[in-house]
Protein backbone atom coordinates (compact mmCIF):
# COMPACT_ATOMS: atom_id res chain seq x y z
CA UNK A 1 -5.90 -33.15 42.47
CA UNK A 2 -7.41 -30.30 40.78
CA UNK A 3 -4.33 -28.62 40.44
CA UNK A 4 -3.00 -32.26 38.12
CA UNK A 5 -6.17 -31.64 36.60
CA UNK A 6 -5.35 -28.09 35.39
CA UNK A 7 -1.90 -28.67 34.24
CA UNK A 8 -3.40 -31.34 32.32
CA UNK A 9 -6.04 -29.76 30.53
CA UNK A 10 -3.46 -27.34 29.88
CA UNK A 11 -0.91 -29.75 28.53
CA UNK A 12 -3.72 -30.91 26.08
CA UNK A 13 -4.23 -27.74 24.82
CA UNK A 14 -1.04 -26.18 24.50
CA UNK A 15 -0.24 -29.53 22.61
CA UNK A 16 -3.58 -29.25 20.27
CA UNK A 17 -1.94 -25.69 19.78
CA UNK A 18 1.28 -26.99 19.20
CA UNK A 19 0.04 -29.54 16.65
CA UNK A 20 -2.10 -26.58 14.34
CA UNK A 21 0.62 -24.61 14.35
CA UNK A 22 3.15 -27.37 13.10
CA UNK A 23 0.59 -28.80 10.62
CA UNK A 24 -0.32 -25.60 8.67
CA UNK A 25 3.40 -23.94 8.78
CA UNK A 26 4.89 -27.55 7.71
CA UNK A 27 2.50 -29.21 5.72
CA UNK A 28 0.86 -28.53 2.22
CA UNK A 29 -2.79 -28.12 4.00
CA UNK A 30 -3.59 -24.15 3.05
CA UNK A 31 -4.43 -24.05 -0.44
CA UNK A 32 -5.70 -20.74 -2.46
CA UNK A 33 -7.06 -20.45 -5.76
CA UNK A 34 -5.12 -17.78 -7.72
CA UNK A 35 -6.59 -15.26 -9.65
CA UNK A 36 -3.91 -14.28 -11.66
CA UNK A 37 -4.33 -11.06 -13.56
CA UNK A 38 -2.12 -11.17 -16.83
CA UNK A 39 -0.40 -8.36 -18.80
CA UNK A 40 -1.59 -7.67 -22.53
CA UNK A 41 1.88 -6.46 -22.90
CA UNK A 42 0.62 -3.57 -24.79
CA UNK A 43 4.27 -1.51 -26.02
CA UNK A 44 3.92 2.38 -25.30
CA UNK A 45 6.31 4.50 -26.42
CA UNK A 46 8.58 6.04 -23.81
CA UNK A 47 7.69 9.49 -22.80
CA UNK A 48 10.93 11.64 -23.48
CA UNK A 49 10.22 13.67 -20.08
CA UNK A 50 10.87 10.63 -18.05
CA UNK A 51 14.37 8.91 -16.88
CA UNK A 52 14.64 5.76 -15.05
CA UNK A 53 16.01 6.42 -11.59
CA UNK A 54 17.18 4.86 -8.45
CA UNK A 55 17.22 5.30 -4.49
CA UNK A 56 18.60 3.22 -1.99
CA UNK A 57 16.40 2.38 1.17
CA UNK A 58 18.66 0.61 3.80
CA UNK A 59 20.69 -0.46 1.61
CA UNK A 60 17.98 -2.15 -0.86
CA UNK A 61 17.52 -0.26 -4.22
CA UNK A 62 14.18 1.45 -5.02
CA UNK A 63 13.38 1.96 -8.83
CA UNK A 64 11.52 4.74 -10.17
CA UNK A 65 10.92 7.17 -12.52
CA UNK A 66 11.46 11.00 -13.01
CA UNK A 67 9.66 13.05 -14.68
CA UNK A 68 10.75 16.41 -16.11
CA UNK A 69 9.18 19.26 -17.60
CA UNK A 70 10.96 21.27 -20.38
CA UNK A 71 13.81 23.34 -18.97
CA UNK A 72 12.92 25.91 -16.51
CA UNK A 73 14.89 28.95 -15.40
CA UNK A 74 14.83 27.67 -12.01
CA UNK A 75 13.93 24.88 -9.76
CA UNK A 76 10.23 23.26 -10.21
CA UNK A 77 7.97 21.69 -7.65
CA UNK A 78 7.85 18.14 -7.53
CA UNK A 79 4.76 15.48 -7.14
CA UNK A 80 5.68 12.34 -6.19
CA UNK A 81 3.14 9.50 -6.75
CA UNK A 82 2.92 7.08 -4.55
CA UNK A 83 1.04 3.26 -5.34
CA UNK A 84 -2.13 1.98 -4.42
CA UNK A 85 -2.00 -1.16 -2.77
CA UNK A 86 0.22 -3.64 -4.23
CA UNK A 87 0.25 -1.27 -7.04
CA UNK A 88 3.32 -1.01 -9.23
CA UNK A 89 4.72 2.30 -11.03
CA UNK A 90 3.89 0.81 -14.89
CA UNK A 91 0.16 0.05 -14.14
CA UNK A 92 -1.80 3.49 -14.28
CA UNK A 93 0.73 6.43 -12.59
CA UNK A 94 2.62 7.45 -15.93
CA UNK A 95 -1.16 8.14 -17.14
CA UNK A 96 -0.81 10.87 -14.26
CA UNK A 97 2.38 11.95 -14.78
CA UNK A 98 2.43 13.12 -18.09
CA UNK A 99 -0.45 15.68 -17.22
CA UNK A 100 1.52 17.03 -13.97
CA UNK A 101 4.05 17.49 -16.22
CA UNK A 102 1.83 19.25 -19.01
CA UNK A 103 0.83 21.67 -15.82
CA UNK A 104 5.27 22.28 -15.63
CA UNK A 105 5.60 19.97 -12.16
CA UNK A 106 8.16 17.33 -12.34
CA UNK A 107 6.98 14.01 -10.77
CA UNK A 108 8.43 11.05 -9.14
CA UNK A 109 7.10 7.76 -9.46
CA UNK A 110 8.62 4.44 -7.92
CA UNK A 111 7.89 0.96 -7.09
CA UNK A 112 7.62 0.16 -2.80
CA UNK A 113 10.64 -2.51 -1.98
CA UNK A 114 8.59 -5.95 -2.11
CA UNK A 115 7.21 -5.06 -5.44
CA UNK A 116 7.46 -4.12 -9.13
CA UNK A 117 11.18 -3.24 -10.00
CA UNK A 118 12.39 -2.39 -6.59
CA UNK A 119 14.44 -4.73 -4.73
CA UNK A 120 13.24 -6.53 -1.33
CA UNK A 121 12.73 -10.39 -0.22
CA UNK A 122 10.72 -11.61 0.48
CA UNK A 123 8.54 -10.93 -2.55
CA UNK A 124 5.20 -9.08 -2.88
CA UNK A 125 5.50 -8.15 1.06
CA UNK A 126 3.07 -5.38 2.09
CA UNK A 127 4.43 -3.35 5.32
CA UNK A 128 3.12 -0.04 5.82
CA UNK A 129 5.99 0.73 8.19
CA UNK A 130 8.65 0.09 5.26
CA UNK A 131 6.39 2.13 2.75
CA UNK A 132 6.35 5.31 4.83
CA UNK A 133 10.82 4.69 5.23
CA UNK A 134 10.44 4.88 0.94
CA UNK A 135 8.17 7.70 1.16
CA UNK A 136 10.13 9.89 3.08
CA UNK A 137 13.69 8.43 1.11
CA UNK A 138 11.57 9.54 -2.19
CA UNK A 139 10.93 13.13 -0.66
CA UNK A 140 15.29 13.05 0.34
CA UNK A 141 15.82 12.21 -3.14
CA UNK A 142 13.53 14.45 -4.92
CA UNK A 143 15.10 17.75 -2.70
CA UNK A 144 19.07 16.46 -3.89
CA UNK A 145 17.30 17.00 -7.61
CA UNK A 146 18.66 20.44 -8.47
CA UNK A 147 15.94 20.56 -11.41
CA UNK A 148 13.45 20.28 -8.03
CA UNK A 149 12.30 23.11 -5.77
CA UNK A 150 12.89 21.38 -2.07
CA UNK A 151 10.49 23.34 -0.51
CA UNK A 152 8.14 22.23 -3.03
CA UNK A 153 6.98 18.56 -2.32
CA UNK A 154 3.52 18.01 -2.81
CA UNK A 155 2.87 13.78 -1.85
CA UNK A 156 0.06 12.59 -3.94
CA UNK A 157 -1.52 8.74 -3.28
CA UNK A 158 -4.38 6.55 -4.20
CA UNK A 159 -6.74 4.48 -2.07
CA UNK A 160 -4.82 2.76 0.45
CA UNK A 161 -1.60 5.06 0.06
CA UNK A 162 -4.07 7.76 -0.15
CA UNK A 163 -3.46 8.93 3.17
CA UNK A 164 0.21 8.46 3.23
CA UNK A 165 0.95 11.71 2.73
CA UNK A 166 -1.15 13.07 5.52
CA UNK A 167 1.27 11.25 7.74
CA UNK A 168 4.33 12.54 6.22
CA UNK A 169 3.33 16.11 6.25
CA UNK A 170 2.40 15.83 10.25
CA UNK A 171 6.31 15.08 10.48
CA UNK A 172 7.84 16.86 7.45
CA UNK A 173 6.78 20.53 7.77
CA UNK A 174 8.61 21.43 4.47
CA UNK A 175 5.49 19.50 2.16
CA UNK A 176 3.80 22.06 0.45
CA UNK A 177 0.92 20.26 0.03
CA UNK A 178 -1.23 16.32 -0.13
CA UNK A 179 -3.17 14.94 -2.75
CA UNK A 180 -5.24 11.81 -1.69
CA UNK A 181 -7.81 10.17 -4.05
CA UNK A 182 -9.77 7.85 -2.70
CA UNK A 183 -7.96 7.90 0.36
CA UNK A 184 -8.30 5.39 3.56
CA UNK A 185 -8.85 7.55 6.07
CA UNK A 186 -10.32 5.33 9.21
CA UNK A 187 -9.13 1.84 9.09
CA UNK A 188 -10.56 0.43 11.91
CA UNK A 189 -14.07 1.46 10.55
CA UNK A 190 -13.67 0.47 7.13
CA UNK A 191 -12.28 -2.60 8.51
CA UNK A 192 -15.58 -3.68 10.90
CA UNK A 193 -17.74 -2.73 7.33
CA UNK A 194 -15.83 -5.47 4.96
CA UNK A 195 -15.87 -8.02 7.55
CA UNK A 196 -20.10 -7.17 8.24
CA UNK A 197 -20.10 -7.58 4.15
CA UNK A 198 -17.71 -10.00 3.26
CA UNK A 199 -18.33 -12.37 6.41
CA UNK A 200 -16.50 -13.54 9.44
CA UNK A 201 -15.47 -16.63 7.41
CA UNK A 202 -13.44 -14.91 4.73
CA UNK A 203 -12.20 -12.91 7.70
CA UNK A 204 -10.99 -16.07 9.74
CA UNK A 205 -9.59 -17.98 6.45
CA UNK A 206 -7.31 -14.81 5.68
CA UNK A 207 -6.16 -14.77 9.41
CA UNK A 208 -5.07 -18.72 9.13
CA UNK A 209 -3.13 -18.04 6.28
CA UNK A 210 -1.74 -15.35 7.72
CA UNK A 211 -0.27 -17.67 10.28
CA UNK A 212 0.99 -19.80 8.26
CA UNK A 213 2.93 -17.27 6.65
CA UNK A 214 3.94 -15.57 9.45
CA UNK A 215 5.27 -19.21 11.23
CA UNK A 216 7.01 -19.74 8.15
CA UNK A 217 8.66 -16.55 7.78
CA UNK A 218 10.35 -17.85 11.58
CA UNK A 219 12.31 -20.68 10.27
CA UNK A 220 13.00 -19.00 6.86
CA UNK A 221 10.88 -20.98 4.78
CA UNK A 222 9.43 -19.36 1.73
CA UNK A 223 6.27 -17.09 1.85
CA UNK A 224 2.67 -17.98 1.80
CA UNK A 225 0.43 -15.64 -0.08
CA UNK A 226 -3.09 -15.21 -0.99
CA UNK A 227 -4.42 -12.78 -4.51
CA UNK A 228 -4.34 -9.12 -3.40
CA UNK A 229 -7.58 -9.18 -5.35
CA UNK A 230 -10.34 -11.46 -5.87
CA UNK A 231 -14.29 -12.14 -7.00
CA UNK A 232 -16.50 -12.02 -4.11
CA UNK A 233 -16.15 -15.14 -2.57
CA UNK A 234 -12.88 -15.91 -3.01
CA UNK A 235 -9.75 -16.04 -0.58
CA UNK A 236 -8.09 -12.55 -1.47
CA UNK A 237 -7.27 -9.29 0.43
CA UNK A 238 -9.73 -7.70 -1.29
CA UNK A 239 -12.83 -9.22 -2.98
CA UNK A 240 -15.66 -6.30 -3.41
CA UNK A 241 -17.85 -6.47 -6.61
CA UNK A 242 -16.05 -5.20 -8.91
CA UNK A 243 -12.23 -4.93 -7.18
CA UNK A 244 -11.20 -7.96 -9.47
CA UNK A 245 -12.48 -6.12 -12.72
CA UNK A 246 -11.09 -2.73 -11.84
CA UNK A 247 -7.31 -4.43 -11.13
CA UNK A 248 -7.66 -6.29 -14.44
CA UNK A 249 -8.16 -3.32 -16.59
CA UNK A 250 -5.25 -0.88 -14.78
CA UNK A 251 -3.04 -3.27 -14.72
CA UNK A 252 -3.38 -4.60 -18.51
CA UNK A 253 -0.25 -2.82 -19.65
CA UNK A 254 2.01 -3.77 -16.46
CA UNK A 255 4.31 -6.23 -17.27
CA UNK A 256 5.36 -6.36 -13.19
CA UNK A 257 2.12 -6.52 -11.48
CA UNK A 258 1.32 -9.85 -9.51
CA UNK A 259 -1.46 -10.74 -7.96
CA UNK A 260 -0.58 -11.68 -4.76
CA UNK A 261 0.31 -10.22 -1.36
CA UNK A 262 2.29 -12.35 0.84
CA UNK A 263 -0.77 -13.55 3.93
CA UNK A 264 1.07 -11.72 6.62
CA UNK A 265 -0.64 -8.17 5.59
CA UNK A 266 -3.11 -8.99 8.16
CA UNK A 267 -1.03 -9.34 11.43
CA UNK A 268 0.39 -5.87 9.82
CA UNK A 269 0.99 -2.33 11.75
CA UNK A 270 -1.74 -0.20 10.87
CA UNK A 271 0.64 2.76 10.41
CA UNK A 272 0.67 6.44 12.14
CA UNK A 273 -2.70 7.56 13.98
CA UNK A 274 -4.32 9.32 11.24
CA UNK A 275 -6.53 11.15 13.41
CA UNK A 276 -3.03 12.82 15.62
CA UNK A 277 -1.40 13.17 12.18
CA UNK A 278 -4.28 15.59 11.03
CA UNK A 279 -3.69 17.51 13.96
CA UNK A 280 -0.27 18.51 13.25
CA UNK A 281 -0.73 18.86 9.49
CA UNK A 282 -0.47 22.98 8.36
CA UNK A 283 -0.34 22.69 4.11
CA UNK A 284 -2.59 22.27 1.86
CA UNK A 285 -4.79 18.97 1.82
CA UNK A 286 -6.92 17.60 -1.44
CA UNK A 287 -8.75 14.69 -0.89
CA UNK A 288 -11.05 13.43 -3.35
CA UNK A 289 -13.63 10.92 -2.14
CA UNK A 290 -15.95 8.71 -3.65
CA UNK A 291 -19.66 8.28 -3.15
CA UNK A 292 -20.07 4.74 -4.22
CA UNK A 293 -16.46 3.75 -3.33
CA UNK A 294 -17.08 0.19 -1.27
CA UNK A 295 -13.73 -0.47 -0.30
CA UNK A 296 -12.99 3.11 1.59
CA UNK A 297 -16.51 3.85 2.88
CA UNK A 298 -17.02 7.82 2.81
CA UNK A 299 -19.05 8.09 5.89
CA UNK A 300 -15.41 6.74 8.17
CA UNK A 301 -13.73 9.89 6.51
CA UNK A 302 -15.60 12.70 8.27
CA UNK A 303 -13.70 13.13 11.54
CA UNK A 304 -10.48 13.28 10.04
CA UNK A 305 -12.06 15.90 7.65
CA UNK A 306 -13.44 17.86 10.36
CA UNK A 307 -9.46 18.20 11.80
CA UNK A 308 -8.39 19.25 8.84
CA UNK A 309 -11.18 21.99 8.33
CA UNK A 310 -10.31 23.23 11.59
CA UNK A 311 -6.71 23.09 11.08
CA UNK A 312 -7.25 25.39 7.86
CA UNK A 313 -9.21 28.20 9.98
């Protein structure tokens, strides 16, 4: 008898389970507010030191842009800028460019696959694991430059690619150097501090629409998404004072940038072990951190600074 019993109270949930997961992949039940962040289409002139170029990433074409000092004798070095999150190349990176290239570096800048110009379905899809494969298909494409140096790669990234480079260098011992500014250095930590400050609700609301994304995404259905930024609050990736603001005005002059991020980001790989990566890093690493940054919280960033201190001896 209390074995029936069991299997019944099993058979109820598993059917309770059943029914959630139906409801919210099938039905119109998960709603979010966007926050749509709109282009002021401002025209700038085109730089004549940059072309528009293209990679291919398993077979699915990355766009970017290269730019090049004014002719050299010989082979340059190379910076190639990689996005913050959900960034795209025409929201703030030319800004960047343009001074590398005052200094005589070329620089590569390019959209991830998912977003901006770059090919990729579904749309506005944010996998680390895919972003490190166009990383290190960047770096291949930069070295078959013969206007580059290819022992001259330096990988430079902002906040949550800010670290990116770090990774790649642990496995690419031809990078000369890493540039990360405001770089994510411990996600698990930074993690457990927006959840204490943002609340296990907005926590648990981004997780259910991350299921219904992710169920949909089995029977081919199209994506769910939630804003990739939002006012505290809000359903959004990220919604610390002022994140909303700060997207608004970098992304003024983009005419590719949307606002969204497709909800499975949060059943997501975390990427390489930062802390092993440091170990096996030998170039030259720049990181530039910010005291009252409250998305990347300075304090998680010591122990992978201490590696690399160590690693420098």
């Amino acid at each position: 008898m209390k074995i029936k019993r069991i299997f019944k109270v099993l058979g109820i949930i598993i059917g309770i389970i059943l029914l959630y997961l139906i409801t919210i992949i099938f039905f119109p039940v998960l709603k979010v507010a966007k926050q749509p962040i709109v282009s002021e289409n401002v025209a700038n002139a085109e730089p004549d030191c940059r072309q528009d170029v293209n990679f291919r990433v398993n077979k699915t074409l990355v766009s970017g842009c290269l730019y090049l000092p004014a002719e050299t004798d010989k082979p340059t070095p190379c910076i190639i800028l990689t996005n913050g999150f959900c960034g795209t190349k025409d929201m703030i990176l030319e800004k960047y460019a343009l001074r590398f290239v005052e200094a005589g570096y070329a620089v590569l800048s390019f959209d991830y696959r998912h977003f901006g110009e770059s090919e990729g379905e579904p749309r506005q899809l944010f996998s680390l694991p895919k972003q490190f494969e166009d990383i290190r298909a960047a770096v291949a494409f930069t070295r078959s430059r013969s206007e580059i140096d290819p022992d001259k790669i330096v990988i430079w990234g902002t906040s949550s690619s800010g670290t990116y480079g770090l990774a790649i260098a642990a496995e690419d011992k031809n990078i000369a150097a890493v540039i990360g500014q405001s770089p994510s250095l411990n996600e698990e930590e930074n993690g457990k501090k927006l959840v204490k400050r943002d609340g296990i609700g907005w926590f648990l609301s981004l997780i259910i629409h991350a299921q219904r994304d992710k169920g949909r995404s089995r029977f081919g259905l199209s994506p769910h998404t939630f804003p990739a930024v939002g006012k505290p609050g809000t359903t959004a990736m990220l919604t610390a004072p002022g994140v909303y603001d700060a997207y608004k005005k970098i992304a003024m002059n983009s005419n590719t940038f949307k606002n969204e991020v497709c909800a499975r980001i949060m059943f997501g790989s975390h990427g390489p072990d930062l802390f092993e990566s440091a170990k096996k890093v030998k170039c030259p690493v720049l990181f530039h951190t910010c005291e009252n940054d409250n998305i990347n919280f300075p304090d998680a960033d010591k122990r992978v600074e201490k590696i690399l201190v160590i690693n420098s001896l």
